[in-house]
Protein backbone atom coordinates (compact mmCIF):
# COMPACT_ATOMS: atom_id res chain seq x y z
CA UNK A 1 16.55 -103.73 -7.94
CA UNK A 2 18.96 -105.49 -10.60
CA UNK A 3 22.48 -105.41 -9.75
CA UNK A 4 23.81 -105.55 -13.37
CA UNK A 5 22.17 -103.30 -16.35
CA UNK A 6 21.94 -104.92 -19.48
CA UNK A 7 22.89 -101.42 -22.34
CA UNK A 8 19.26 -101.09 -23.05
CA UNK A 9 18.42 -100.32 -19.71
CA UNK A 10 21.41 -97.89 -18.77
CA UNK A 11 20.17 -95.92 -22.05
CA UNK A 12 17.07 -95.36 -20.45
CA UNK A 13 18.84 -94.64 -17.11
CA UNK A 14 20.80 -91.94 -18.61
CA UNK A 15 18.07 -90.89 -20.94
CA UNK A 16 20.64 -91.21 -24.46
CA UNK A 17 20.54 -93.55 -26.83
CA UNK A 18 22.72 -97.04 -26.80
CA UNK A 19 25.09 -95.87 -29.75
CA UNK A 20 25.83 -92.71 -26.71
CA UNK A 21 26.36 -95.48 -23.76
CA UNK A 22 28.59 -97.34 -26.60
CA UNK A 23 31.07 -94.20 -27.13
CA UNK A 24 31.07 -93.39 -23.16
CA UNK A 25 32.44 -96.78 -22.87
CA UNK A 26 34.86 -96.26 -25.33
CA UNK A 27 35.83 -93.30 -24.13
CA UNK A 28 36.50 -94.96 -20.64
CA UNK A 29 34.10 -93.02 -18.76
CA UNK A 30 31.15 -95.30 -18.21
CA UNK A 31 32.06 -97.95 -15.78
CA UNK A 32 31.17 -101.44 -17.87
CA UNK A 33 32.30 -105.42 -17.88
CA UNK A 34 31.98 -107.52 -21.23
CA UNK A 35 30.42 -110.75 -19.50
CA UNK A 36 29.80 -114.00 -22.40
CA UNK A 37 30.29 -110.89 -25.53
CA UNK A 38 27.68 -108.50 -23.88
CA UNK A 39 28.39 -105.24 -21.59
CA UNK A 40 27.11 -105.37 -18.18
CA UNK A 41 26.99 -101.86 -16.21
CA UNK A 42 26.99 -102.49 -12.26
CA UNK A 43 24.22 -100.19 -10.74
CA UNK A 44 26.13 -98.78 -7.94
CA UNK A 45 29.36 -97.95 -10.32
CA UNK A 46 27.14 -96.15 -13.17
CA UNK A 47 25.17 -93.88 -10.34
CA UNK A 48 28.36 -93.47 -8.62
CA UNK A 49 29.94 -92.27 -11.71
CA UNK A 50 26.76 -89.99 -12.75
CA UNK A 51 26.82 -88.95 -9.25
CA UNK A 52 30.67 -87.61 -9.98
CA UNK A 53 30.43 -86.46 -13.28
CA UNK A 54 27.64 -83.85 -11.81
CA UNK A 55 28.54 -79.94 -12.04
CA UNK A 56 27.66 -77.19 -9.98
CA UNK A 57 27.43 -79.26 -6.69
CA UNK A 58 26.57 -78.16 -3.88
CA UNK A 59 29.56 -77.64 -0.73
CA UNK A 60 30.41 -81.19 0.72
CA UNK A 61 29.80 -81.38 4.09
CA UNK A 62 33.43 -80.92 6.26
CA UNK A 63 34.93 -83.69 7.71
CA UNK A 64 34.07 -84.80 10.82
CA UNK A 65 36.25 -82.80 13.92
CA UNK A 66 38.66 -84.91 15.11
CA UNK A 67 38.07 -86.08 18.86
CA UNK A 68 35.36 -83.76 19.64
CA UNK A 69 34.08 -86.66 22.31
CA UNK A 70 31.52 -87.43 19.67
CA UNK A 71 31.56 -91.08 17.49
CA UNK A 72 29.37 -92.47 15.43
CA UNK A 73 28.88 -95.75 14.10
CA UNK A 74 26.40 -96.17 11.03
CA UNK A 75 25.70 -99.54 8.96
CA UNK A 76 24.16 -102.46 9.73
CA UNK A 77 21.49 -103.54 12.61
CA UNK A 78 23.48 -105.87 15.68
CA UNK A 79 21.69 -106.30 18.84
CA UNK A 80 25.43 -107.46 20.33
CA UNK A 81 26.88 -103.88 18.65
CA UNK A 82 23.50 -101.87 19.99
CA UNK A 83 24.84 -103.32 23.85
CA UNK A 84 28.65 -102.66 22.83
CA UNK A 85 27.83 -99.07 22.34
CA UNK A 86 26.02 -98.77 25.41
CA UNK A 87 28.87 -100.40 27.60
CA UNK A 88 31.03 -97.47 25.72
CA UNK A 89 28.69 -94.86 26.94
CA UNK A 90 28.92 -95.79 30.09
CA UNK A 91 33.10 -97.01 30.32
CA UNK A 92 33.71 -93.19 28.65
CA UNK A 93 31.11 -90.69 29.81
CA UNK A 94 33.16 -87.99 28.10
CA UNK A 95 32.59 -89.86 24.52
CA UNK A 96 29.20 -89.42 23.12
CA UNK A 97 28.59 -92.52 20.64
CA UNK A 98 25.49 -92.93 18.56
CA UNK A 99 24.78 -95.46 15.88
CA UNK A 100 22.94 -94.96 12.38
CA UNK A 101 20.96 -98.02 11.56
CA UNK A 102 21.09 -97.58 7.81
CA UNK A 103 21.96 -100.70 6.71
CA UNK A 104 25.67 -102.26 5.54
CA UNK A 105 25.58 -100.21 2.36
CA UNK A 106 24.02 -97.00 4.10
CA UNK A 107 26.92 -97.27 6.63
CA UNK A 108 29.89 -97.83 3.58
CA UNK A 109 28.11 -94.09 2.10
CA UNK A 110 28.06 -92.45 5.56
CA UNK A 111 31.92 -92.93 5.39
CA UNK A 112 32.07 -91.38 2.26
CA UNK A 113 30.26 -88.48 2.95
CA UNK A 114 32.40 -87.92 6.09
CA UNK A 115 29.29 -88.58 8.68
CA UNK A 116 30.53 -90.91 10.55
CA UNK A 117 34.03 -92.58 11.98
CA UNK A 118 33.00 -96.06 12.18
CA UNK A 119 30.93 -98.47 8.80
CA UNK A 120 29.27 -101.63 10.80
CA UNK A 121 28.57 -104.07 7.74
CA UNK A 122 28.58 -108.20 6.50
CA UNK A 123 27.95 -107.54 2.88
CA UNK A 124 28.85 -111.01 0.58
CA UNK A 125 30.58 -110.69 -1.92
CA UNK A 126 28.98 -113.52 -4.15
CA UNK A 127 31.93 -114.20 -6.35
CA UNK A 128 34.49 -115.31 -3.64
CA UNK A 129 32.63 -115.60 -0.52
CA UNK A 130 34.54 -112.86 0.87
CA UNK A 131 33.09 -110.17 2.75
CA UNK A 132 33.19 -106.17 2.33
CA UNK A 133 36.56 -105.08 0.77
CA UNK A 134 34.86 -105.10 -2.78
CA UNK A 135 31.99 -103.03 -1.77
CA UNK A 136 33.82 -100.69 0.31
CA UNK A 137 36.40 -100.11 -2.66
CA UNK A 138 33.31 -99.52 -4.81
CA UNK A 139 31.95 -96.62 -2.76
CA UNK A 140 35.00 -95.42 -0.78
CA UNK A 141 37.49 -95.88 -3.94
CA UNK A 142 40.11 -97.50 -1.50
CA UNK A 143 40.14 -100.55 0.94
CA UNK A 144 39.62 -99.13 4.72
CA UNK A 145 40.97 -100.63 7.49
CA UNK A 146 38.60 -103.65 8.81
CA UNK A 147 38.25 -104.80 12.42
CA UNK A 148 36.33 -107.96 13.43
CA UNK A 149 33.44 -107.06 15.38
CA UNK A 150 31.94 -111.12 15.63
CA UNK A 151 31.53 -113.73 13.71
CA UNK A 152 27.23 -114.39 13.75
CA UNK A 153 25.06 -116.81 12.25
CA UNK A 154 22.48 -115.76 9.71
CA UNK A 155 18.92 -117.97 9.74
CA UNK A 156 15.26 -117.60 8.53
CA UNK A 157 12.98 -117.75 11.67
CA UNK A 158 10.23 -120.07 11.83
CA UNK A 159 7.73 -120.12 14.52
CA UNK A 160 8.25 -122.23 17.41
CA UNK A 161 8.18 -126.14 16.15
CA UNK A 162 8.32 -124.88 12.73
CA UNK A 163 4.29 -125.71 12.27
CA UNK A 164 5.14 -124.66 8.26
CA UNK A 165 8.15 -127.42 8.04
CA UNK A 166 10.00 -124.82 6.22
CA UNK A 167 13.31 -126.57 6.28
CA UNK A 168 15.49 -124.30 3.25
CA UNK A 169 15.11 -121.52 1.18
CA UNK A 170 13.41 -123.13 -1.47
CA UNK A 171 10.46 -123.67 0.78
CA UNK A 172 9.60 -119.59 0.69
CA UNK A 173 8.71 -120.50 -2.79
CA UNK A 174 5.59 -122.29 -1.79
CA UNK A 175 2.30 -120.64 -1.96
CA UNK A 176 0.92 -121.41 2.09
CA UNK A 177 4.54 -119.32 2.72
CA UNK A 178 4.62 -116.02 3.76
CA UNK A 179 7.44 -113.77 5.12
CA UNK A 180 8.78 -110.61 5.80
CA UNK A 181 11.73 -108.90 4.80
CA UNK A 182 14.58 -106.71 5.67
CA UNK A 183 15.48 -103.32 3.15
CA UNK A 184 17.44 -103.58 0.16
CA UNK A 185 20.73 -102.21 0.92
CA UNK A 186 21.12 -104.44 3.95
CA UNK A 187 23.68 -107.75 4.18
CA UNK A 188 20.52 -109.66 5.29
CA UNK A 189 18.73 -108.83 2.43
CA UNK A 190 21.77 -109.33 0.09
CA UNK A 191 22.19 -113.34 1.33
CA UNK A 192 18.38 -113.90 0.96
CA UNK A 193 18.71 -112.63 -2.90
CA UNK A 194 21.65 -114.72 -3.35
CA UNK A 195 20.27 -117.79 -2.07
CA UNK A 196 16.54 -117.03 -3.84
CA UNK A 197 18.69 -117.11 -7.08
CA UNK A 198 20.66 -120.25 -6.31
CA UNK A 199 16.52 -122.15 -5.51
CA UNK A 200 15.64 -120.23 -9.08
CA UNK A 201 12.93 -118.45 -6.93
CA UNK A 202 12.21 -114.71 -8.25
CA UNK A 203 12.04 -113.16 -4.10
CA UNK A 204 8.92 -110.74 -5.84
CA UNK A 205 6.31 -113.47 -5.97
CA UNK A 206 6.78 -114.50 -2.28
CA UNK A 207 4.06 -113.15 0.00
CA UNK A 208 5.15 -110.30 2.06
CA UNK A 209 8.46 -110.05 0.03
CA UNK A 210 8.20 -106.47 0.15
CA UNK A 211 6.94 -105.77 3.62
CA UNK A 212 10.16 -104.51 5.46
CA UNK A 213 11.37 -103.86 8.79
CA UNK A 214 14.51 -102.11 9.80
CA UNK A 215 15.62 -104.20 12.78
CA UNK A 216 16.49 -108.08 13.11
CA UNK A 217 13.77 -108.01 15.87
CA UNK A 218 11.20 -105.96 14.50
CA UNK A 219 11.15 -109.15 11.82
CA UNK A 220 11.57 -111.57 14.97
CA UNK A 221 8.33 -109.84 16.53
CA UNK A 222 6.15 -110.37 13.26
CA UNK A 223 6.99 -113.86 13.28
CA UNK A 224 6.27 -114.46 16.44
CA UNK A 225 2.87 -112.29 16.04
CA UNK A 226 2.03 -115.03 13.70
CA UNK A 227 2.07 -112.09 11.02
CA UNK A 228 4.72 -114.16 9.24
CA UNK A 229 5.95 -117.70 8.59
CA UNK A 230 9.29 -117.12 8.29
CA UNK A 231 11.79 -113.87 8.06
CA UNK A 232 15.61 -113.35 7.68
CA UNK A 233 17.98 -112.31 10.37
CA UNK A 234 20.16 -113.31 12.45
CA UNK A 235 20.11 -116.25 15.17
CA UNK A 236 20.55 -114.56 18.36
CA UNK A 237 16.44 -113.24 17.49
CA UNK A 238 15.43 -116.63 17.72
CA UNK A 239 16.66 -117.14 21.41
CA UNK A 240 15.79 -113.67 22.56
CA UNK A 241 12.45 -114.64 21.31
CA UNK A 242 11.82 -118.09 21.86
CA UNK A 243 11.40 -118.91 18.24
CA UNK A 244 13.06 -121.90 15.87
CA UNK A 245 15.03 -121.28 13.13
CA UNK A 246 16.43 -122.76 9.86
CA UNK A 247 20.43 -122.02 9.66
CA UNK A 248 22.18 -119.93 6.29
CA UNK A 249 25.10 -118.95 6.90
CA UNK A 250 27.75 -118.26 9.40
CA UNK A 251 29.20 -114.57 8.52
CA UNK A 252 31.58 -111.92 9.32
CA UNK A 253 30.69 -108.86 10.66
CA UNK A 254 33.05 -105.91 10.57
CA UNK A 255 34.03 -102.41 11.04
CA UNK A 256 36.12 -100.98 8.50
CA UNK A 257 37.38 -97.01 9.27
CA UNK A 258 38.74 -94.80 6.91
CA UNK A 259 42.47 -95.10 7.81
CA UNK A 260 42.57 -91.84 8.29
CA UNK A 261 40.76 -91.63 11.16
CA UNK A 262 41.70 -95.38 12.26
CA UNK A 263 44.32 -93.42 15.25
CA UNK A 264 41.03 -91.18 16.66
CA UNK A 265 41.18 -91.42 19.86
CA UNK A 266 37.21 -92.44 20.23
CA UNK A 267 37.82 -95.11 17.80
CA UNK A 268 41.27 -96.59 19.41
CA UNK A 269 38.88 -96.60 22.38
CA UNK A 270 35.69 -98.35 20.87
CA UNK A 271 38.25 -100.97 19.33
CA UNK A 272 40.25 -101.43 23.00
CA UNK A 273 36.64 -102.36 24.62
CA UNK A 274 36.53 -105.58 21.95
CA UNK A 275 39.78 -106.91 24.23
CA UNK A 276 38.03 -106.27 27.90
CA UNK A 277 36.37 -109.04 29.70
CA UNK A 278 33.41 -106.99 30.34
CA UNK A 279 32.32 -106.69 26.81
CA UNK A 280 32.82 -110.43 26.12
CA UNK A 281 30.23 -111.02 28.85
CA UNK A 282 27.73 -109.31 26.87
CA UNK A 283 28.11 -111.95 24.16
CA UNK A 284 28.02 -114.99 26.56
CA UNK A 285 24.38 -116.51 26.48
CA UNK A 286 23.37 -114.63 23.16
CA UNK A 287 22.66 -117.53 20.41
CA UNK A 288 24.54 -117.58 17.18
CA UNK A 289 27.53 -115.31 17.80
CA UNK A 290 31.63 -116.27 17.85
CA UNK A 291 34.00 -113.84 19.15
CA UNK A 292 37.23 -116.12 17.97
CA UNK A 293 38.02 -113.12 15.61
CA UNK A 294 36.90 -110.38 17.38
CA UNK A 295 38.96 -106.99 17.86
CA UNK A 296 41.79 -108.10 14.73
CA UNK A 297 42.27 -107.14 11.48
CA UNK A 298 40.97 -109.05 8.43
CA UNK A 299 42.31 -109.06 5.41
CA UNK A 300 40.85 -110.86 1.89
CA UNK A 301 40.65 -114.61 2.24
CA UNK A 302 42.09 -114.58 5.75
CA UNK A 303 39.67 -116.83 7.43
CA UNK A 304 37.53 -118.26 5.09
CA UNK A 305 34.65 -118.01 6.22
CA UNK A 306 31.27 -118.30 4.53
CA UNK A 307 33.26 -120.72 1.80
């Protein structure tokens, strides 16, 4: 799905003519950027903005309750997180926490719709090489607070010795390649679009380019099956599966919370488990992770990474 609608195509989003989508710009409402003399409509901001401008809604759903022994954690798929949450299960048997794996961008509209405490998510932002704050301001409307959860490395896996010699992006361009994917929506599936753009590749003529699996290891497992040559996730799939892979990207992972739940007492204990030895040992002997951020705040441009 295109990220940036050209004023033809938001006409026929919004079902008016283009003069109509010329005076909603003028008249401030339709969120627009003039790009090289031409208006460009981000996706997310025009259905966000048709999704606000609707009447006769329906209740919003109340906020969460407030230390109810009940978190949840929604966003995107980490098997280091998936073991984190289970440590917390059993550290704090009154706390109940459950994850939603929806994806970075699922997890950044959970918060907004009050569903959850906690947004899991690595989503690039491909002008800077900075990570989240622009898409969280997009959907939330303000910056949350953002916690390091890890840095991780991103890859495509290759079968063991790499029998396809797929050695870069550009190679899931060739016609012997086929893959499988992870769902739009995801920070995965973000990098591989970026980097499919940078090889001039167009992702929809790649073999399996459509097939998609919800979990870093579900796409692990079908390359390993022999079902695929190659897939994206992250790194720590390749040595839980015995497979090669082909490096991306080093990125950083985070949770961002609304700040106005950042003092819960459930989340002030999730975030005190990212200090204690005993969750650090989870991460010892999994492939492709660094904690040297883990459990502080981030801010824009504060470490650089992925630049």
């Amino acid at each position: 799905m295109k990220e940036l609608l050209s004023t033809k195509e938001v006409a026929e989003l919004l079902h008016v003519n283009e003069k109509m989508v010329y005076t909603l710009i003028s008249e401030k409402q339709l969120p627009a950027t003039k790009v090289t003399g031409k208006w460009l409509f981000p996706r997310r901001l025009v259905e966000m903005w048709l999704e606000d401008s609707t009447i006769n809604r329906p209740p919003t759903p109340a906020t969460m309750p407030r230390d109810q022994g009940l978190l949840v954690i929604a966003g995107s798929n980490d098997i280091l997180l998936e073991r984190t949450i289970s440590l917390f299960n059993h550290r704090h048997p009154d706390y109940l926490a459950v994850y939603g794996n929806v994806g970075s961008l699922g997890g950044l509209r959970a918060l907004r719709g009050s569903l959850c405490q906690i947004a899991a998510s690595h989503l690039l932002q491909e002008t800077d090489g900075e990570y989240n704050f622009q898409f969280a301001e997009e959907e939330l409307g303000e910056r949350p607070a953002a916690v390091n959860f890890c840095l991780r490395e991103q890859c495509l896996l290759v079968a063991k010795g790499n029998p396809k010699n797929i050695q870069r992006v550009a190679d899931l361009g060739r016609s012997d390649i086929r893959i499988v994917n992870r769902p739009e929506g995801t920070g995965t599936r973000l990098l591989l679009d970026m980097e499919l753009r940078k090889a001039g590749i167009d992702g929809k003529k790649i073999e399996g380019y459509g097939k998609e699996f919800q979990e870093h290891l579900a796409v692990g497992l079908e390359v390993l099956a022999g079902r695929a040559d190659a897939a994206p996730a992250v790194t720590v799939v390749a040595g839980l599966l015995g497979l090669d892979f082909v490096p991306l990207r080093k990125e950083r992972f985070d949770l961002l919370i609304p700040k106005g739940r950042f003092f819960d007492h459930g989340v002030q204990l999730f975030l005190g488990l990212l200090h204690d030895e005993s969750f650090r040992s989870l991460a010892q002997g999994l492939e492709g992770y660094d904690m040297s951020l883990c459990g502080k705040m981030v801010f824009p441009h504060e470490t650089g990474i992925g630049k």
